[in-house]
N, C-alpha and C. Protein backbone atom coordinates (compact mmCIF):
# COMPACT_ATOMS: atom_id res chain seq x y z
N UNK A 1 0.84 -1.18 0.00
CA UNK A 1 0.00 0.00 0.00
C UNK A 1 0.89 1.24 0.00
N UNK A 2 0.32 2.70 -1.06
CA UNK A 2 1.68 3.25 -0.85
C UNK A 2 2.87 3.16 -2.15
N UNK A 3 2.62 1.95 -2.20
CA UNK A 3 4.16 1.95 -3.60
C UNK A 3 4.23 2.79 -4.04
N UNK A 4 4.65 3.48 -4.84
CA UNK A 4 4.43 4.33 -6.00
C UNK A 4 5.09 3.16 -7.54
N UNK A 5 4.58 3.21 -8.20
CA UNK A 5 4.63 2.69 -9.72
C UNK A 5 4.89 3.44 -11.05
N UNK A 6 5.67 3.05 -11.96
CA UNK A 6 5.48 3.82 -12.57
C UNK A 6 5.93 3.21 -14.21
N UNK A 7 5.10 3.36 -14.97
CA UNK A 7 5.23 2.42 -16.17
C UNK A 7 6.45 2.53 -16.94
N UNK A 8 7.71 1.77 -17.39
CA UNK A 8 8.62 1.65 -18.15
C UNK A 8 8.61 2.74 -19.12
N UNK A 9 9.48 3.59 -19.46
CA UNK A 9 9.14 4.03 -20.67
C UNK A 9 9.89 3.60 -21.75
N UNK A 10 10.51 2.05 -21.41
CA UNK A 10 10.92 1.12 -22.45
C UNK A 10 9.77 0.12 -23.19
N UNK A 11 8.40 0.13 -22.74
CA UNK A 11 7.36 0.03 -22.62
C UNK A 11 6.91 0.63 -24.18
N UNK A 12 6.40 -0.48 -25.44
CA UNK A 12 6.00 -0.01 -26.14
C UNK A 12 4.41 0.50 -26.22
N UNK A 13 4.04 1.47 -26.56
CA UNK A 13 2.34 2.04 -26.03
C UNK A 13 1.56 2.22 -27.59
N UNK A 14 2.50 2.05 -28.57
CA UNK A 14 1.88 2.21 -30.10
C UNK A 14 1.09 2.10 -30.49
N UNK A 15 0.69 0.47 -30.11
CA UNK A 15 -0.60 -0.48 -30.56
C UNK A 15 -1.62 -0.22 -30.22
N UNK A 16 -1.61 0.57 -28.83
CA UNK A 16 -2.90 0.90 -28.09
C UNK A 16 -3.84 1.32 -28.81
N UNK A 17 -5.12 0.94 -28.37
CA UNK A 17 -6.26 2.09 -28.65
C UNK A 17 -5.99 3.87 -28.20
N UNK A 18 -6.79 4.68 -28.89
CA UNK A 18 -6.15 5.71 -28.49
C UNK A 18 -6.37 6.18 -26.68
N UNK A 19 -7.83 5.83 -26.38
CA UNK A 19 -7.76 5.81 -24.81
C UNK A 19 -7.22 5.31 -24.07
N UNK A 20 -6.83 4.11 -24.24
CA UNK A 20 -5.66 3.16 -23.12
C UNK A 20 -4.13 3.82 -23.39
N UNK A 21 -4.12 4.35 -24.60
CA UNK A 21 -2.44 4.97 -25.09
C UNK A 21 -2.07 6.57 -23.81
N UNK A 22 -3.37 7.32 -23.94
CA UNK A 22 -3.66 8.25 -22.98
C UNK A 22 -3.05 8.02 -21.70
N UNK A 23 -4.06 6.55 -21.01
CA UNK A 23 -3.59 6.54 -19.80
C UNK A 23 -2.01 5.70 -19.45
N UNK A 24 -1.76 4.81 -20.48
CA UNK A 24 -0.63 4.23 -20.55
C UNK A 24 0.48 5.75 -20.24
N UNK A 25 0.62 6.57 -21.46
CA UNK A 25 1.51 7.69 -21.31
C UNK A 25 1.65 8.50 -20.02
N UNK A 26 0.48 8.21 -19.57
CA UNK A 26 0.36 8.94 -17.96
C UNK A 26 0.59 8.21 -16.98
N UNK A 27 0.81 6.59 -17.02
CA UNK A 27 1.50 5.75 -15.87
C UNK A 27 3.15 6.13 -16.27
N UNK A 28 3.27 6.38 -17.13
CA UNK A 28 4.94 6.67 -18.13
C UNK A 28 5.25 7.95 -17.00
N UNK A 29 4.52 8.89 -17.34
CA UNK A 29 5.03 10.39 -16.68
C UNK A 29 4.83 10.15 -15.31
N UNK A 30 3.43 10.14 -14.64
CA UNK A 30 2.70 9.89 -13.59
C UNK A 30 3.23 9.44 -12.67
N UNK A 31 3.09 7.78 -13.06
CA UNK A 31 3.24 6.73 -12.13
C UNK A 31 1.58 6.45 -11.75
N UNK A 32 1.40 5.72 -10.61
CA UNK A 32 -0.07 5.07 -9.51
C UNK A 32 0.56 4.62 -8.55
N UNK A 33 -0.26 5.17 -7.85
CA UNK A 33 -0.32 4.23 -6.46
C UNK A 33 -0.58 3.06 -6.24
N UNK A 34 0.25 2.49 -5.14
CA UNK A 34 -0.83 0.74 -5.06
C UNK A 34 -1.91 1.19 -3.72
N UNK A 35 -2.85 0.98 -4.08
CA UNK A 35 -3.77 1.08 -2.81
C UNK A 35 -4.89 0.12 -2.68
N UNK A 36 -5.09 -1.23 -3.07
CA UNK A 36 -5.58 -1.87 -2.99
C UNK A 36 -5.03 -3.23 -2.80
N UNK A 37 -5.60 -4.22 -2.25
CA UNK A 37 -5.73 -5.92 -2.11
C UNK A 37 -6.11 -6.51 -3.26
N UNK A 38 -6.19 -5.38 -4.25
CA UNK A 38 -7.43 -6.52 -4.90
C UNK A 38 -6.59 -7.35 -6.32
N UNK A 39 -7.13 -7.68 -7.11
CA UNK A 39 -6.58 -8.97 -8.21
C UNK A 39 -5.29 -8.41 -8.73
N UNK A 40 -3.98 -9.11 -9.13
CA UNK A 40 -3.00 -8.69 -9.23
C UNK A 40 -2.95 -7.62 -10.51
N UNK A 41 -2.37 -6.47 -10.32
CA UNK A 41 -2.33 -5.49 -11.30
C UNK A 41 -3.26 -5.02 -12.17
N UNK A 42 -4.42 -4.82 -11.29
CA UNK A 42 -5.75 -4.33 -11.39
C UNK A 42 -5.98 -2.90 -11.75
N UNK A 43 -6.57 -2.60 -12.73
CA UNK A 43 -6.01 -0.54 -12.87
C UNK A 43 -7.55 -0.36 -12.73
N UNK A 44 -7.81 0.53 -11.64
CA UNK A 44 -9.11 1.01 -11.27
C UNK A 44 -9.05 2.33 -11.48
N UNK A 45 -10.43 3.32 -11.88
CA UNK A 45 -10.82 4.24 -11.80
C UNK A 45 -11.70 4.85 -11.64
N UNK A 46 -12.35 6.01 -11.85
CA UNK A 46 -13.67 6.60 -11.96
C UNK A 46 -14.68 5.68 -12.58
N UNK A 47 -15.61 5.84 -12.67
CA UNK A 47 -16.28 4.99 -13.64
C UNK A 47 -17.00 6.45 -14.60
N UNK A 48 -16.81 6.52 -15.47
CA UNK A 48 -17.19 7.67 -16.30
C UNK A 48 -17.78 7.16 -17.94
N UNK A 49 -18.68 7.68 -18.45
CA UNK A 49 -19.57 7.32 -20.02
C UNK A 49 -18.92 7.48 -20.96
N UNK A 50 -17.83 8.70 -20.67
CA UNK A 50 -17.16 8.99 -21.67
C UNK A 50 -15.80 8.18 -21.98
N UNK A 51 -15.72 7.24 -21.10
CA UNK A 51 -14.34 5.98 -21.27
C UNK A 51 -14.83 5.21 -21.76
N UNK A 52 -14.22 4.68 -23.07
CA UNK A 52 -14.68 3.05 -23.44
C UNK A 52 -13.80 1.86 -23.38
N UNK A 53 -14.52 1.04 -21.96
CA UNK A 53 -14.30 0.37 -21.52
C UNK A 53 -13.27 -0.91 -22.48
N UNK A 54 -13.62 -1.37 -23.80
CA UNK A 54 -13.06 -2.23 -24.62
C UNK A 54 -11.85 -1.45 -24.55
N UNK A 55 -11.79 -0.37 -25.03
CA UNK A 55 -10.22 0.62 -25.35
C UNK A 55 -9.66 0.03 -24.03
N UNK A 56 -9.75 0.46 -23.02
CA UNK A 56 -9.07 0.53 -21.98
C UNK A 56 -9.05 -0.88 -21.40
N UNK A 57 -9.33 -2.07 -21.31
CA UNK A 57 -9.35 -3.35 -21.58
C UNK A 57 -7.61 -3.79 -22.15
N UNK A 58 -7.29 -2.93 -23.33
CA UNK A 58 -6.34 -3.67 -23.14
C UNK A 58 -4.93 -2.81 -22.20
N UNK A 59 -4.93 -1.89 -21.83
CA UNK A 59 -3.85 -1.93 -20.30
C UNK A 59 -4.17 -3.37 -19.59
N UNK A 60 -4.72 -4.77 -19.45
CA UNK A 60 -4.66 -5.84 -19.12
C UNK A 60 -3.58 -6.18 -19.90
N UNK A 61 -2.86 -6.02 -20.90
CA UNK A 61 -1.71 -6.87 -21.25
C UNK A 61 -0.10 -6.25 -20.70
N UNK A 62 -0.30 -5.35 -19.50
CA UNK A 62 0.84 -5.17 -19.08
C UNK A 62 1.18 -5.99 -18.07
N UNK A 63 2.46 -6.14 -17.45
CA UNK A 63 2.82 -7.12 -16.94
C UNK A 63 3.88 -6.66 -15.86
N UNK A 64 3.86 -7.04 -14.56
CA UNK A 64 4.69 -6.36 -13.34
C UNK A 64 5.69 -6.18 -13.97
N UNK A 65 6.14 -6.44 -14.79
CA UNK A 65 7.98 -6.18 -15.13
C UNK A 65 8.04 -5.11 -16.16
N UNK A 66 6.78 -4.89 -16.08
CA UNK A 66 6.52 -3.22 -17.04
C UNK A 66 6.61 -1.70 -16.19
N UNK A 67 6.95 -2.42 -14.90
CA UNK A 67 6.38 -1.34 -14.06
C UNK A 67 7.86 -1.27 -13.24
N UNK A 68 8.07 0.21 -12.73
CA UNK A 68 9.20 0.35 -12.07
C UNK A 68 9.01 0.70 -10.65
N UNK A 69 9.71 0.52 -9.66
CA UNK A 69 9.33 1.31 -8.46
C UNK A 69 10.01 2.67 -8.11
N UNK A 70 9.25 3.50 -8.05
CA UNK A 70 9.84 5.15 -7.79
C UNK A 70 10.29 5.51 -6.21
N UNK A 71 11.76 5.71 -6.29
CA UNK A 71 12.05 6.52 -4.77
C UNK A 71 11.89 7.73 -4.49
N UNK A 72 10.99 7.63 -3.83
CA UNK A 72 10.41 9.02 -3.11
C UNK A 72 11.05 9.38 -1.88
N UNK A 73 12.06 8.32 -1.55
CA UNK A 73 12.77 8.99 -0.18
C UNK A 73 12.94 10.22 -0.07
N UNK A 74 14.03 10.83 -1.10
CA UNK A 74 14.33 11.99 -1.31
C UNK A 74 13.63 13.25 -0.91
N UNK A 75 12.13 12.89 -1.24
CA UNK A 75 11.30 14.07 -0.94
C UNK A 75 10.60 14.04 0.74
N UNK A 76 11.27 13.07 1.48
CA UNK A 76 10.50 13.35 2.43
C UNK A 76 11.66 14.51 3.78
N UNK A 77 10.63 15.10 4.41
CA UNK A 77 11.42 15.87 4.88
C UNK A 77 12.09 15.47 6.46
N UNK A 78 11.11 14.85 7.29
CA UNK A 78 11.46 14.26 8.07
C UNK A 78 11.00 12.68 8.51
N UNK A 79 11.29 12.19 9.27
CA UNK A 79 10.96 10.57 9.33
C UNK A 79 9.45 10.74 10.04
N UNK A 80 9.07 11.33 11.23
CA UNK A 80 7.95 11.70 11.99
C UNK A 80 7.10 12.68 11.40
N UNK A 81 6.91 12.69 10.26
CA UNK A 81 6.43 14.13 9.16
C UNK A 81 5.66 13.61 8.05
N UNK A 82 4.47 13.92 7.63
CA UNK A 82 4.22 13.47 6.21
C UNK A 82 3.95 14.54 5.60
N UNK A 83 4.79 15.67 5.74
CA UNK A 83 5.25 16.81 4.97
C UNK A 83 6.08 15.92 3.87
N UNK A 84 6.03 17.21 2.79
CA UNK A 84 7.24 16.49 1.84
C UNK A 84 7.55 17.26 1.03
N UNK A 85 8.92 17.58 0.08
CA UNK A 85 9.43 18.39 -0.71
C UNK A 85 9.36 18.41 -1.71
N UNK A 86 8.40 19.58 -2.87
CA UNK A 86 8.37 19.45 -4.03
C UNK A 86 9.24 19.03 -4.66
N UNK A 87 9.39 18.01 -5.56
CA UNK A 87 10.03 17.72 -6.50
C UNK A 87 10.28 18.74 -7.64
């Protein structure tokens, strides 16, 4: 819980539909959080009309070794603090 993630940008995103390419490019810059228990490498969101669900269907073909883990040590300011320093 907490991780921070953040998608390869050795990670080819080409093939995508153009909505899954969207959010793919934004796990690239971004990163996600892990904040759930739930099924392994599960990408949850809003539920919104204007997403189509098939597009975004395939972010299911990424795979943990697509994903990097980000150190955020750096930004924290103290150990007893959940202040933290702009990056």
């Amino acid at each position: 819980m907490g991780l921070r993630l953040r998608l390869k940008q050795s990670v080819d995103t080409s093939g995508l539909p153009p909505q899954a390419k969207v959010v793919a490019e934004a796990l690239k810059r971004y990163g996600a959080l892990v904040a759930d228990n739930g099924s392994a490498w599960f990408v949850s969101g809003d539920q919104d009309e204007r997403w189509d669900n098939e597009q975004l269907a395939a972010l299911k073909t990424f795979k943990g070794s697509d994903f990097e883990a980000v150190d955020t040590s750096s930004l924290r300011i103290a150990p007893d603090s959940s202040a933290a320093r702009t990056p």
